[in-house]
C-alpha atoms as a PDB file:
ATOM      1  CA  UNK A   1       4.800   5.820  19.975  1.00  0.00           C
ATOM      2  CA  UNK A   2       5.053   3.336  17.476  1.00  0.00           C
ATOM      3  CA  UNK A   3       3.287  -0.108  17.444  1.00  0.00           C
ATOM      4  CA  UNK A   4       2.538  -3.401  15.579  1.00  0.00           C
ATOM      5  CA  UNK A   5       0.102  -5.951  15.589  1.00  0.00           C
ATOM      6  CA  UNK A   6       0.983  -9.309  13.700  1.00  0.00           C
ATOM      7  CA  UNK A   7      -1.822 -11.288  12.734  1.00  0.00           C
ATOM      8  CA  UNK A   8      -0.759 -14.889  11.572  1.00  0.00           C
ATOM      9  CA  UNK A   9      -2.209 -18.659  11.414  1.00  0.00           C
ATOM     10  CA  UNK A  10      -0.140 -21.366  12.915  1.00  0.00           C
ATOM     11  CA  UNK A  11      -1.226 -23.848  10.558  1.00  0.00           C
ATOM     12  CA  UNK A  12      -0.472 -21.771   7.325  1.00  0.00           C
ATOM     13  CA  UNK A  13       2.421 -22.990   5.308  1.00  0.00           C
ATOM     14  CA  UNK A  14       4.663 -20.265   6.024  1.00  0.00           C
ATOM     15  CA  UNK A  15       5.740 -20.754   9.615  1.00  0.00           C
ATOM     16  CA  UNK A  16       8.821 -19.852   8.791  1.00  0.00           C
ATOM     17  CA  UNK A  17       8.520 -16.547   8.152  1.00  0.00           C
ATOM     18  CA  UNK A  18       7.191 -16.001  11.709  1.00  0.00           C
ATOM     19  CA  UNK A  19      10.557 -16.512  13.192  1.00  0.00           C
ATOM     20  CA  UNK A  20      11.996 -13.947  10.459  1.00  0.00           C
ATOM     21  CA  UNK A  21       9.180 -11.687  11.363  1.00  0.00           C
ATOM     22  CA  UNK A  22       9.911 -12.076  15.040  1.00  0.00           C
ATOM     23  CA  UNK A  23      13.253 -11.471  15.025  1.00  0.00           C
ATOM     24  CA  UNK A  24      12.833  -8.248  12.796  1.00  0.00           C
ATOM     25  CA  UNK A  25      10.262  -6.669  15.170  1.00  0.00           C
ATOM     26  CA  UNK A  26      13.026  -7.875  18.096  1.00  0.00           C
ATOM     27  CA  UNK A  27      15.598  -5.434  16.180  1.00  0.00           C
ATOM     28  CA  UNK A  28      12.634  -2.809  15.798  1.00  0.00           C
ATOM     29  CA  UNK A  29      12.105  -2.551  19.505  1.00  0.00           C
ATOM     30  CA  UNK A  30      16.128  -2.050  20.310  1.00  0.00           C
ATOM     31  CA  UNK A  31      16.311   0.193  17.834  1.00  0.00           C
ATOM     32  CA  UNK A  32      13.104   1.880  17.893  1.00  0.00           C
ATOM     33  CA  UNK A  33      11.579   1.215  21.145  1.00  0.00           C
ATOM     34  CA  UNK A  34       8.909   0.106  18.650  1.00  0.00           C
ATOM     35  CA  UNK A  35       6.225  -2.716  20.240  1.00  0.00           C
ATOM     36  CA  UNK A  36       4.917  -5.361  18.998  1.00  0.00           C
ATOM     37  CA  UNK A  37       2.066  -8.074  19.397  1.00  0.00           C
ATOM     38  CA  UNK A  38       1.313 -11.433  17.479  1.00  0.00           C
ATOM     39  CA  UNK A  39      -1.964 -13.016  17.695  1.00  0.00           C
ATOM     40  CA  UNK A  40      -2.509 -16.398  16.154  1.00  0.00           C
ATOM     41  CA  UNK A  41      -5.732 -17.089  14.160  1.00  0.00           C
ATOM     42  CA  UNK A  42      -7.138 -19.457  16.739  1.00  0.00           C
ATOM     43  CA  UNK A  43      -6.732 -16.565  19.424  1.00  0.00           C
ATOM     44  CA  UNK A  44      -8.614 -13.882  17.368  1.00  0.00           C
ATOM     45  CA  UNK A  45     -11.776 -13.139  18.824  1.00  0.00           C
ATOM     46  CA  UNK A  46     -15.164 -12.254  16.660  1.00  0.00           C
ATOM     47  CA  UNK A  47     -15.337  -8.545  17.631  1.00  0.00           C
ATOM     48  CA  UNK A  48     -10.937  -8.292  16.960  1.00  0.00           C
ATOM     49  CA  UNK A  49     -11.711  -9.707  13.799  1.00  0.00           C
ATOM     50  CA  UNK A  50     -14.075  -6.469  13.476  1.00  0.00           C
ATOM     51  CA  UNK A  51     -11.814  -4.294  15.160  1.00  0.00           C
ATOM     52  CA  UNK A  52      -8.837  -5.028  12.976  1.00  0.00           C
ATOM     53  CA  UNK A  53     -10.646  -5.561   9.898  1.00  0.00           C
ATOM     54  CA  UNK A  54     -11.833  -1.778  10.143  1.00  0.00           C
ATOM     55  CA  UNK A  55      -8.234  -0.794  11.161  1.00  0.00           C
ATOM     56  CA  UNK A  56      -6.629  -1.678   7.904  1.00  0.00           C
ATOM     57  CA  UNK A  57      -9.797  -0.145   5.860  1.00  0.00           C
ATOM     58  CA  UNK A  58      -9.078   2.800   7.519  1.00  0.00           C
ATOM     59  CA  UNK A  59      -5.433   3.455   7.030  1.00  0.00           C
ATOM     60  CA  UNK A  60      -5.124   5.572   4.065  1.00  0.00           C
ATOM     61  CA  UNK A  61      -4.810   4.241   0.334  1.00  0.00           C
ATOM     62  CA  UNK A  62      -2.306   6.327  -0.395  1.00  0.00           C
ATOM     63  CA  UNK A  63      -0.079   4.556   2.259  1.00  0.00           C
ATOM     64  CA  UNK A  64      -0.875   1.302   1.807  1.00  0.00           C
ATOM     65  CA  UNK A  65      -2.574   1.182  -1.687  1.00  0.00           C
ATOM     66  CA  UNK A  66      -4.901  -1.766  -2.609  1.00  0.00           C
ATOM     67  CA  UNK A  67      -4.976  -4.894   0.060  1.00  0.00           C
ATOM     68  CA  UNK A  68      -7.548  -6.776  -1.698  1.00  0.00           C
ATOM     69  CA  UNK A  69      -6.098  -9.990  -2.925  1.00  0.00           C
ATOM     70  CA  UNK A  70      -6.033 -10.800  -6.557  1.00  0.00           C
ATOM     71  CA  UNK A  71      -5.183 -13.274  -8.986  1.00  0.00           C
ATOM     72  CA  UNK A  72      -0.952 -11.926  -8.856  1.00  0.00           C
ATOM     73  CA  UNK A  73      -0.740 -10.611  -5.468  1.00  0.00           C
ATOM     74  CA  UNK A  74      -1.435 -11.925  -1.506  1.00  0.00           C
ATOM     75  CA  UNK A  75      -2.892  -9.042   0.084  1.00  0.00           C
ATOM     76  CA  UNK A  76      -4.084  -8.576   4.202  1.00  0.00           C
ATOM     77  CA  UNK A  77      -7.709  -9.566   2.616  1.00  0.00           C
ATOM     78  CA  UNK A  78      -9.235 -12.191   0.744  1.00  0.00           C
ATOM     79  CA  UNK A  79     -11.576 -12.032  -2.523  1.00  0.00           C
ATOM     80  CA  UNK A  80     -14.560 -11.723  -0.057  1.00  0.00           C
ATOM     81  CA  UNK A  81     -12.886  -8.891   1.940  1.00  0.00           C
ATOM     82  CA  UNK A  82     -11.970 -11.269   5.331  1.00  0.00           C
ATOM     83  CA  UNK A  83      -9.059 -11.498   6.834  1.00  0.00           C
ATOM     84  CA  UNK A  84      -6.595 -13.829   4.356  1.00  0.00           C
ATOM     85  CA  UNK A  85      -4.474 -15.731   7.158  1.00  0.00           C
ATOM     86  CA  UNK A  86      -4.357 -18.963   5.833  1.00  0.00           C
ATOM     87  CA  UNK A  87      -2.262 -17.136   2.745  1.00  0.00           C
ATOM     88  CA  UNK A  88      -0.083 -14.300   4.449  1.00  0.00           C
ATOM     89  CA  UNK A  89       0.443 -13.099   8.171  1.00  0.00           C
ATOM     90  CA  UNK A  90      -0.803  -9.682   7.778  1.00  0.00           C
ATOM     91  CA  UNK A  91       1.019  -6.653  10.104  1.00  0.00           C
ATOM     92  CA  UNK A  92      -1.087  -3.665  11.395  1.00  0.00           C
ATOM     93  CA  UNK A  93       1.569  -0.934  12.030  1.00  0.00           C
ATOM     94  CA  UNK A  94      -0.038   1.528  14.687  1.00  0.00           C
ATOM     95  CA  UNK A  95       1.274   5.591  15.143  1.00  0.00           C
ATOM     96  CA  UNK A  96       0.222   6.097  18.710  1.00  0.00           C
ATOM     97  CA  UNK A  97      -2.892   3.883  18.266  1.00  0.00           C
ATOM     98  CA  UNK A  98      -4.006   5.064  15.144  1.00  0.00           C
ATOM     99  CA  UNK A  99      -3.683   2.661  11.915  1.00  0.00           C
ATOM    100  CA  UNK A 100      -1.077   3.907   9.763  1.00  0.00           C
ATOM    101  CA  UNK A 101      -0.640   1.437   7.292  1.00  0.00           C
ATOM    102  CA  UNK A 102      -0.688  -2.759   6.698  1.00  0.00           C
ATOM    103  CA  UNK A 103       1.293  -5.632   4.850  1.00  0.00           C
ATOM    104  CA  UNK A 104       1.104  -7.011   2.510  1.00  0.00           C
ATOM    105  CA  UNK A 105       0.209  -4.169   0.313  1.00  0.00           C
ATOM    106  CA  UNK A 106       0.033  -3.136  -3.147  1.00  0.00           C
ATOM    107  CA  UNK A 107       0.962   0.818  -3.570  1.00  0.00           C
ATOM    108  CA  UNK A 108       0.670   1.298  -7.544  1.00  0.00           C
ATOM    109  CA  UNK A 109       3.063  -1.509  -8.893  1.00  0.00           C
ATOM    110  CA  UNK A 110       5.095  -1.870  -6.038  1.00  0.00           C
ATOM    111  CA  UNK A 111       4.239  -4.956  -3.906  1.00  0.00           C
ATOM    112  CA  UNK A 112       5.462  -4.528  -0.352  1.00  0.00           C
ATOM    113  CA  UNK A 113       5.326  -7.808   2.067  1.00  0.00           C
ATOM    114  CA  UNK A 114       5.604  -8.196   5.540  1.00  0.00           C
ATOM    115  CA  UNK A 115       9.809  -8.956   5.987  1.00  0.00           C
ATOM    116  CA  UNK A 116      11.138  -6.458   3.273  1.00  0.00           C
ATOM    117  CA  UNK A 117       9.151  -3.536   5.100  1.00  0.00           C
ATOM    118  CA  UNK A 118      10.340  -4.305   8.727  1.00  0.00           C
ATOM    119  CA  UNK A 119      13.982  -4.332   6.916  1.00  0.00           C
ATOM    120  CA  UNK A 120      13.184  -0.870   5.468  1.00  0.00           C
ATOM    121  CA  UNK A 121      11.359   0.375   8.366  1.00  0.00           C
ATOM    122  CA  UNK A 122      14.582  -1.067  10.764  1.00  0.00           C
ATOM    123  CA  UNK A 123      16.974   0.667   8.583  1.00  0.00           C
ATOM    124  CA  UNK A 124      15.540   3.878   8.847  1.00  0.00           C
ATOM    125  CA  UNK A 125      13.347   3.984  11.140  1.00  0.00           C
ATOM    126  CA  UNK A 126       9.529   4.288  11.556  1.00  0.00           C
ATOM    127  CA  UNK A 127       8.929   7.827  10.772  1.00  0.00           C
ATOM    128  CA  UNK A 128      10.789   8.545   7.971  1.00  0.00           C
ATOM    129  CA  UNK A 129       9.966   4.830   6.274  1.00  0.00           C
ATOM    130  CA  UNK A 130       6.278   5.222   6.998  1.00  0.00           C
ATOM    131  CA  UNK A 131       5.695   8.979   5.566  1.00  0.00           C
ATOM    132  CA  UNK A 132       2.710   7.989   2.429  1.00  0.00           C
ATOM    133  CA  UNK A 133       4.653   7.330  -0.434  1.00  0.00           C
ATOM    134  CA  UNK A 134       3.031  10.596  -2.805  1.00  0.00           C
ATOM    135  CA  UNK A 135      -0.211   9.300  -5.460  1.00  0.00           C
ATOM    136  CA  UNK A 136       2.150  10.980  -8.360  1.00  0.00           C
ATOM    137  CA  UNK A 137       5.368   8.752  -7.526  1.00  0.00           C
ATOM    138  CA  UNK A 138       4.441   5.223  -9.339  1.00  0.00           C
ATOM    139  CA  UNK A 139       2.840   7.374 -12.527  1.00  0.00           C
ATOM    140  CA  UNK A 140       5.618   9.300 -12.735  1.00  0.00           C
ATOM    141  CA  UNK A 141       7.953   6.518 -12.544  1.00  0.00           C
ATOM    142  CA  UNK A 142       5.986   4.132 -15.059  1.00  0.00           C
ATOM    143  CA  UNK A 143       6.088   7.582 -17.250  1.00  0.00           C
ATOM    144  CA  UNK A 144       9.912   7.173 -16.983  1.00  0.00           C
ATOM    145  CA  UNK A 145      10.558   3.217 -17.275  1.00  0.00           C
ATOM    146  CA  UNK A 146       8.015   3.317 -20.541  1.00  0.00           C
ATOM    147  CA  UNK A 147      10.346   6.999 -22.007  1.00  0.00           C
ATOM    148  CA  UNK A 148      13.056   7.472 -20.265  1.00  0.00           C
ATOM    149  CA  UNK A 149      14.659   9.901 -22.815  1.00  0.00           C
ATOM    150  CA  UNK A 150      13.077  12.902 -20.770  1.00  0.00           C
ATOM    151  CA  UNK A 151      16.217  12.200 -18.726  1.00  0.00           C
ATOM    152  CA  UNK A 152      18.992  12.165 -22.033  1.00  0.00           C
ATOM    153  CA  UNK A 153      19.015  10.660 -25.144  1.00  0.00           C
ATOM    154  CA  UNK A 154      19.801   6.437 -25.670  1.00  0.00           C
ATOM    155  CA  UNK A 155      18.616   5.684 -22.111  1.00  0.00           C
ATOM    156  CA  UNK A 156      17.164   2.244 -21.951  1.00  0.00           C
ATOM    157  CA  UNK A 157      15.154   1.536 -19.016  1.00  0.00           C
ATOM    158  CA  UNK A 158      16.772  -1.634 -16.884  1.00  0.00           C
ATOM    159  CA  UNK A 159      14.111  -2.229 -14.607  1.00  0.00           C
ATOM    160  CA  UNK A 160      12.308  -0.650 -11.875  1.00  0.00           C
ATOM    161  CA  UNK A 161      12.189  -1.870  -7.795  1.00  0.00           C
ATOM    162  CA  UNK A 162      15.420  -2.987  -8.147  1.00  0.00           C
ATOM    163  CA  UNK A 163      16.604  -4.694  -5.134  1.00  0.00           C
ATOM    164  CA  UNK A 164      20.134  -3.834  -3.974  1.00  0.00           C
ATOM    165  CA  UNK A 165      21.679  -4.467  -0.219  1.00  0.00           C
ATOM    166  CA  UNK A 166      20.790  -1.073   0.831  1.00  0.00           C
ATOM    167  CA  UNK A 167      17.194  -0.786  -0.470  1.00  0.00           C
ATOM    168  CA  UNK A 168      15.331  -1.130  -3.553  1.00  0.00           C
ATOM    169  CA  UNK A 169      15.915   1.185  -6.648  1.00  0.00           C
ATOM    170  CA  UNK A 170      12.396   3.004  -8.205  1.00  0.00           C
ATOM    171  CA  UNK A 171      13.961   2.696 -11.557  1.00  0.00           C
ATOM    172  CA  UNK A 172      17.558   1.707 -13.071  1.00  0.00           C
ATOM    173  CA  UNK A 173      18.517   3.001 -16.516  1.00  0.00           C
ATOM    174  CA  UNK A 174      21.554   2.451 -18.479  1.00  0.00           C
ATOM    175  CA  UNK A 175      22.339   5.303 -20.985  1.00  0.00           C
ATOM    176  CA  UNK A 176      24.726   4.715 -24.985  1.00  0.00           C
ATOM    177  CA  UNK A 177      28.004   5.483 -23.056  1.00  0.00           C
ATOM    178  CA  UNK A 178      27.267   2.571 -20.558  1.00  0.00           C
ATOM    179  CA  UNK A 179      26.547   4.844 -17.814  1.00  0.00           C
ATOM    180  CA  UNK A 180      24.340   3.026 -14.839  1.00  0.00           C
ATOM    181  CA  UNK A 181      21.329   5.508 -14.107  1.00  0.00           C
ATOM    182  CA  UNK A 182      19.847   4.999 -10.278  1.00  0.00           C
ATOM    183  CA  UNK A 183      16.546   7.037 -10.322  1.00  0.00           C
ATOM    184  CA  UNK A 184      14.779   7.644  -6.990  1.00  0.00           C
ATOM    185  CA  UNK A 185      11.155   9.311  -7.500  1.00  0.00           C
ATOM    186  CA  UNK A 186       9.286  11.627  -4.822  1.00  0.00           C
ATOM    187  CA  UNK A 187       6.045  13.955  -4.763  1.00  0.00           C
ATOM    188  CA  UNK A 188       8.189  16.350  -2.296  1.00  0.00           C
ATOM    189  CA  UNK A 189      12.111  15.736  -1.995  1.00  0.00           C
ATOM    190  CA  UNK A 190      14.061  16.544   0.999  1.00  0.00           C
ATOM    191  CA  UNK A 191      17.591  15.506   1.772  1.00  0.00           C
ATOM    192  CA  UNK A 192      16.442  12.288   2.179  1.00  0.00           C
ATOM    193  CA  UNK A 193      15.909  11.541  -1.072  1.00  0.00           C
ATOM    194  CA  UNK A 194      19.498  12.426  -1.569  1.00  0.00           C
ATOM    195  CA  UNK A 195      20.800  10.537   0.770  1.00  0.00           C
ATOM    196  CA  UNK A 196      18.457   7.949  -0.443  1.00  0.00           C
ATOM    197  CA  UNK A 197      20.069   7.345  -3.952  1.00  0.00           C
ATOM    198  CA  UNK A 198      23.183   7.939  -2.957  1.00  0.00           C
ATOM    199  CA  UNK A 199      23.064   4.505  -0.837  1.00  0.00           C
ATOM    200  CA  UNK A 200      21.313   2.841  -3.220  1.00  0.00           C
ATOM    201  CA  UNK A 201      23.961   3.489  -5.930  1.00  0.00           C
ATOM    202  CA  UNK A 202      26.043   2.634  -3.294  1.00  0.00           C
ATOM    203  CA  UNK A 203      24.995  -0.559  -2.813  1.00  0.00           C
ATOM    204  CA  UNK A 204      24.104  -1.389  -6.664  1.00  0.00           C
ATOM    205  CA  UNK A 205      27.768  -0.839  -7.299  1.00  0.00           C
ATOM    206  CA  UNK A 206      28.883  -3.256  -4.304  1.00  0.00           C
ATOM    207  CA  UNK A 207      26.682  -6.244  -4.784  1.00  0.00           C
ATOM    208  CA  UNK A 208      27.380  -6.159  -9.226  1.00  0.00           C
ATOM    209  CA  UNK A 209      30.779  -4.638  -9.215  1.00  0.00           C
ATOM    210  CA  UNK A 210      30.479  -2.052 -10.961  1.00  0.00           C
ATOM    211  CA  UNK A 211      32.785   1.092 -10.391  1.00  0.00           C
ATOM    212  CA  UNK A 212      30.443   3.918  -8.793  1.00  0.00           C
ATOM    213  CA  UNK A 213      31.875   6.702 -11.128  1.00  0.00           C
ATOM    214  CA  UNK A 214      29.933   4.501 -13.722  1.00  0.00           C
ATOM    215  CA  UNK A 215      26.829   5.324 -12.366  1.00  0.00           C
ATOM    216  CA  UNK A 216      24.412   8.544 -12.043  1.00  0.00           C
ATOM    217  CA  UNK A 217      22.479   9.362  -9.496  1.00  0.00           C
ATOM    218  CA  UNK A 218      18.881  11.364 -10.372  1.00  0.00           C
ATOM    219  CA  UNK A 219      16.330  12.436  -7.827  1.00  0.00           C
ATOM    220  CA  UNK A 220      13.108  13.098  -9.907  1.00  0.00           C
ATOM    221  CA  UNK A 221      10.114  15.171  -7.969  1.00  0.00           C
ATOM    222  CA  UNK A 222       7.467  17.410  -8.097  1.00  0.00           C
ATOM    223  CA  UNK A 223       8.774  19.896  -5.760  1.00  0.00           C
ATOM    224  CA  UNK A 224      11.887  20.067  -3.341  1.00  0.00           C
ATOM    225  CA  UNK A 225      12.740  21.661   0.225  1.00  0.00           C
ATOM    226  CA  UNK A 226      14.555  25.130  -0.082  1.00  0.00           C
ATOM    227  CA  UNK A 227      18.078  24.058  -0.388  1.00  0.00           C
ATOM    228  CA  UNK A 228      17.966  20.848  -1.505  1.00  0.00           C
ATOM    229  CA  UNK A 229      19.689  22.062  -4.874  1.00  0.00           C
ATOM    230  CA  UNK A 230      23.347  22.963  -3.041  1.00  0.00           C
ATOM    231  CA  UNK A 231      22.833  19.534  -1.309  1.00  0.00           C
ATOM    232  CA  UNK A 232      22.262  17.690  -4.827  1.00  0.00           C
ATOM    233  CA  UNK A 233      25.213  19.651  -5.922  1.00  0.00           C
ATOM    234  CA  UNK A 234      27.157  18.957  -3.381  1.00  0.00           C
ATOM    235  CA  UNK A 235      26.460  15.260  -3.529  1.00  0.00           C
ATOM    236  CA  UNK A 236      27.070  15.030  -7.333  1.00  0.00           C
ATOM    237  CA  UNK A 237      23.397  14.114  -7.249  1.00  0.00           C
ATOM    238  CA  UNK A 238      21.436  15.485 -10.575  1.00  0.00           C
ATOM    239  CA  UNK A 239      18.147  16.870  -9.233  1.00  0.00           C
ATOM    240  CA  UNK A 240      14.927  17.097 -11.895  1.00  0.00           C
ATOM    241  CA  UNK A 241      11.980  18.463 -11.341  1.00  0.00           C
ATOM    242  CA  UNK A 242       8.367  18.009 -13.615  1.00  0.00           C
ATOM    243  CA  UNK A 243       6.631  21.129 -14.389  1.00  0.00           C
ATOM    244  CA  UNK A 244       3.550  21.258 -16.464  1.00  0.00           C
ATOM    245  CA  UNK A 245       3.770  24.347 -19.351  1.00  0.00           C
ATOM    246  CA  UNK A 246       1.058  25.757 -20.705  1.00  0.00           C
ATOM    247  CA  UNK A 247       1.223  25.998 -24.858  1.00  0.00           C
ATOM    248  CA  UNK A 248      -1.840  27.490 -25.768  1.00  0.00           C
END
C-alpha cells in the first residue's frame, strides 16, 4: 500500500505548484490506488514536526541521497536541519507506512523535485520508480560523461539527465559518424532497463527530429538478470557490463 504525505506552506511563493502537485497525486490514486495527504504549515503540529522530521532521516540515503539544503539546491531541510517550507513543499512517500523516500532530493548529481517524480512515479508506477537507484550508478555515469571512449572511439559526451517526453536520459553521447548515443546506467539491469532506453530514444527522436536509426541505445551495469542478453539482442539494444581485472 502506497502513500504520500505533502507538506507545504500556504504563504510560500509557489502556490502554484500545489495545484500541479494535486492534480498529479489525483492521477496517482486512479492509477495506483496510491493515497495521499497535504498538510499546510499552519496545521503541523510540534510532535508531526518530530514525527516527520525523523521520517525523512530515516529513509535511506541511497534512495533519496542528501536533503540538506545548500547554496545550489532546495532540499526537504534547511541549513539548520528544520523543515524548509517556506522554500519547497516537501513529499514523504510512505510503502505501507514505512518512509521510503522524500522530495526534493539530491541522489549524486541528479536533483529530483517534487512534480518531475510524481510524473515518473505516474508513468510507471510506484514500485518499479521507487526501487533505490544503486550507490555505483551516478559514479559510473560521471566516469562515462568525463571518458566516454570506453564505449567507442570519437564519442563526445552531450550531456547527462537529459530531459525528453518520455523520461530523462542518464547520459547522451554523440559519436564521429553523427550517431546519437542514449545511455541508461544501472547497478543490476533487468528488462526494464531495456525497455527503459528504448522509450527514451524514443522520445529523444520525437521531440528533436531526429530519425531513430540515428541513434544507439546502451544499457551500462554492473550485473544483469539471466536473459537479459537475448532481450538486448532482440531489442537492438547494446548491453555493457563493467568488470574490474586484476593485472598484477
Amino acid at each position: 500500500m502506497w502513500s504520500a504525505i505533502l507538506l507545504y506552506d500556504a504563504n510560500a511563493g509557489y502556490e502554484k505548484r500545489i495545484g500541479q502537485i494535486r492534480l498529479l497525486l489525483s492521477e496517482l490514486k486512479q492509477k495506483w490506488q496510491f493515497e495521499s495527504t497535504f498538510l499546510e504549515a499552519s496545521q503541523i503540529t510540534s510532535e508531526q514536526v518530530f514525527r516527520f522530521l525523523n521520517d525523512i532521516r530515516s529513509t535511506s540515503p541511497q534512495a533519496r541521497g542528501r536533503i540538506v539544503t545548500s547554496r545550489s539546491h532546495v532540499l526537504p531541510l534547511s541549513g539548520k536541519k528544520n523543515l524548509n517550507l517556506s522554500n519547497t513543499p516537501v513529499l514523504i512517500l510512505y510503502e505501507s507506512g514505512r518512509p521510503v523516500t522524500v522530495y526534493p532530493h539530491l541522489l549524486g548529481t541528479f536533483y529530483r523535485d517534487v512534480e518531475d517524480s510524481l510524473e515518473e512515479i505516474a508513468r510507471y508506477g510506484p514500485s518499479r520508480t521507487l526501487e533505490s537507484r544503486g550507490i555505483l550508478e551516478d559514479p559510473i555515469c560521471k566516469i562515462l560523461a568525463d571518458d566516454p571512449s570506453f564505449l567507442g572511439s570519437g564519442i563526445k559526451t552531450l550531456g547527462t539527465e537529459v530531459s525528453t517526453s518520455t523520461g530523462k536520459i542518464d547520459l547522451l553521447l554523440r559519436d564521429d559518424q553523427e550517431t546519437w548515443i542514449v545511455v541508461e546506467v544501472e547497478t543490476h539491469a533487468s528488462d526494464f532497463a531495456v525497455a527503459q532506453v528504448c522509450r527514451l530514444a524514443a522520445g529523444y527522436s520525437k521531440d528533436n527530429n531526429v530519425d531513430l536509426g540515428r541513434i544507439r541505445r546502451i544499457v551500462v551495469c554492473r550485473s544483469f538478470e539471466k536473459n537479459l542478453t537475448e532481450t538486448a539482442r532482440t531489442a537492438a539494444v547494446e548491453l555493457y557490463r563493467i568488470m574490474l581485472t586484476r593485472e598484477a
